[in-house]
Protein backbone atom coordinates (compact mmCIF):
# COMPACT_ATOMS: atom_id res chain seq x y z
CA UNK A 1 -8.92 -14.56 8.57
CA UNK A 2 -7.28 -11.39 9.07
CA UNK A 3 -4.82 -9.72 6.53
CA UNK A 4 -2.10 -10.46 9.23
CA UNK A 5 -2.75 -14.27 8.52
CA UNK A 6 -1.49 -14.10 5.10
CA UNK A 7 2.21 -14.26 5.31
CA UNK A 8 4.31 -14.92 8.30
CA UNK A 9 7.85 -15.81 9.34
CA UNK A 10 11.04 -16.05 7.04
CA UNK A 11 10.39 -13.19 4.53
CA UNK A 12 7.15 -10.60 5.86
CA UNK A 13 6.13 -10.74 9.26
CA UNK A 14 2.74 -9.35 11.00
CA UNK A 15 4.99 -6.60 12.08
CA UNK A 16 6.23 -5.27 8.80
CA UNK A 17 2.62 -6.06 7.61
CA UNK A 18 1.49 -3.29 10.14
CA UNK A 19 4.06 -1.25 8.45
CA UNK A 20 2.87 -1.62 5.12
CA UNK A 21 -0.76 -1.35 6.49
CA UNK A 22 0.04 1.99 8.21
CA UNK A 23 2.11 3.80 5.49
CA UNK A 24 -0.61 3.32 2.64
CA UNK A 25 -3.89 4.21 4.88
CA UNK A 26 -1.32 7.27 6.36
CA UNK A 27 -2.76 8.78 2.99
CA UNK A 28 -5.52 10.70 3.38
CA UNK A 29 -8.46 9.42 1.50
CA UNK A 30 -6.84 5.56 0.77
CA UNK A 31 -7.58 2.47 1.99
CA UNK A 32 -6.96 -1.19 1.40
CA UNK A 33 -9.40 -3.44 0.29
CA UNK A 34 -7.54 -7.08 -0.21
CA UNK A 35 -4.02 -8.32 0.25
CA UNK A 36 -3.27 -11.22 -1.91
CA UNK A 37 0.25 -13.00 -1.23
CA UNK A 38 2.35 -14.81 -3.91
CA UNK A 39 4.52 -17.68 -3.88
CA UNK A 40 7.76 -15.61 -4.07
CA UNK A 41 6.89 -13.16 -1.11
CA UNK A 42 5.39 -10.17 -2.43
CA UNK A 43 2.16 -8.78 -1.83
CA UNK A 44 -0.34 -7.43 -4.09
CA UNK A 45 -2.20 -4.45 -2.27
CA UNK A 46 -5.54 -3.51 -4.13
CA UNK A 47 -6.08 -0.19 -2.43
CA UNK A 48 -8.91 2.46 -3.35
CA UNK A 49 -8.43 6.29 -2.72
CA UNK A 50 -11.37 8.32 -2.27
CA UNK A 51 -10.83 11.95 -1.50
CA UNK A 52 -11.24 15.79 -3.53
CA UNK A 53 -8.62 15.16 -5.63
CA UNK A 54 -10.18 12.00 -7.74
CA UNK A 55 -9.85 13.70 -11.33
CA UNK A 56 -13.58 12.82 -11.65
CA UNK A 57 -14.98 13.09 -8.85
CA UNK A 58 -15.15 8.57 -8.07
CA UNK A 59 -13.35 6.61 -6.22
CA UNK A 60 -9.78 5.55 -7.86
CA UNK A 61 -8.60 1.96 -7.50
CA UNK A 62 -4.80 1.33 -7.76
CA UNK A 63 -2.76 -1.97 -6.98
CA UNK A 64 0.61 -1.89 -4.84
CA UNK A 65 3.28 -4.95 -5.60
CA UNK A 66 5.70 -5.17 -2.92
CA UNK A 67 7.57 -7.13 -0.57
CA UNK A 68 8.71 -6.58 2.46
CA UNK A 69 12.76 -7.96 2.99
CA UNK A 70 15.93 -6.18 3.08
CA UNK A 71 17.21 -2.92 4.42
CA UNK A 72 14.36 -1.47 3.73
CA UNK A 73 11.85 -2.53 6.32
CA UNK A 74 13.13 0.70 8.54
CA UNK A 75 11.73 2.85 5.92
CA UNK A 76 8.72 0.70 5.25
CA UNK A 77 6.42 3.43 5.93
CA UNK A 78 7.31 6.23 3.87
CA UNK A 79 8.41 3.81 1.32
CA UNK A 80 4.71 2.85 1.18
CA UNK A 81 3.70 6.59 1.16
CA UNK A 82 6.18 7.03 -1.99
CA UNK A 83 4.46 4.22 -3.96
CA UNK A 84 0.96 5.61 -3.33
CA UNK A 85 1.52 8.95 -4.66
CA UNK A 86 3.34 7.18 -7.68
CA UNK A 87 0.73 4.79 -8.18
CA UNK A 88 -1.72 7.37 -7.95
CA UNK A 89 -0.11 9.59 -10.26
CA UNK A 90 -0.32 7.29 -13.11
CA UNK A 91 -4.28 7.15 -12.51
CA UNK A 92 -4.19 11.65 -13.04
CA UNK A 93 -4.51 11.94 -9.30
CA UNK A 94 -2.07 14.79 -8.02
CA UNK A 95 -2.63 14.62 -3.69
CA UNK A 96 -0.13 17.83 -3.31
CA UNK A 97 3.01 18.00 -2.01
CA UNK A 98 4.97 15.34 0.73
């Protein structure tokens, strides 16, 4: 089963999945390991980043909560971006400016 399987119709469809998809691995260096889907329509993204900027030198893993309703699904994307550099942040990785 494909990530696209995991949620689909009312509240996050396969397209704003692709969103989602697109704006975290648009990081250099991160990618997504599991999606897990919960009763009340967010997602929980368990992503990994692996790139120079890994305050010791491994890879960094980092979980993403969102969802994917609202007036937001326009800026999905760099709404993503935005939570990866936060997320990473907290874990002492600083990936420059955006």
């Amino acid at each position: 089963m494909s990530w696209f399987d995991i949620i689909k119709g009312k509240f996050i469809s396969s397209k704003v999945l692709r969103k989602i998809k697109k704006g975290i691995e648009g990081v250099d260096g991160v990618t997504i390991n599991e999606i897990i889907s919960s009763k009340n329509q967010h997602l929980k993204i368990h992503c990994t980043y692996e790139g120079e900027d890994s305050p010791t030198g491994k890879p960094v893993k980092f979980i993403i909560t969102t969802g994917g309703r609202g007036n937001v699904v326009g800026k999905i994307e760099a709404l993503m971006r935005k939570n990866v550099k936060q997320a990473l942040e907290r874990k002492d990785v600083f990936i420059g400016d955006w």
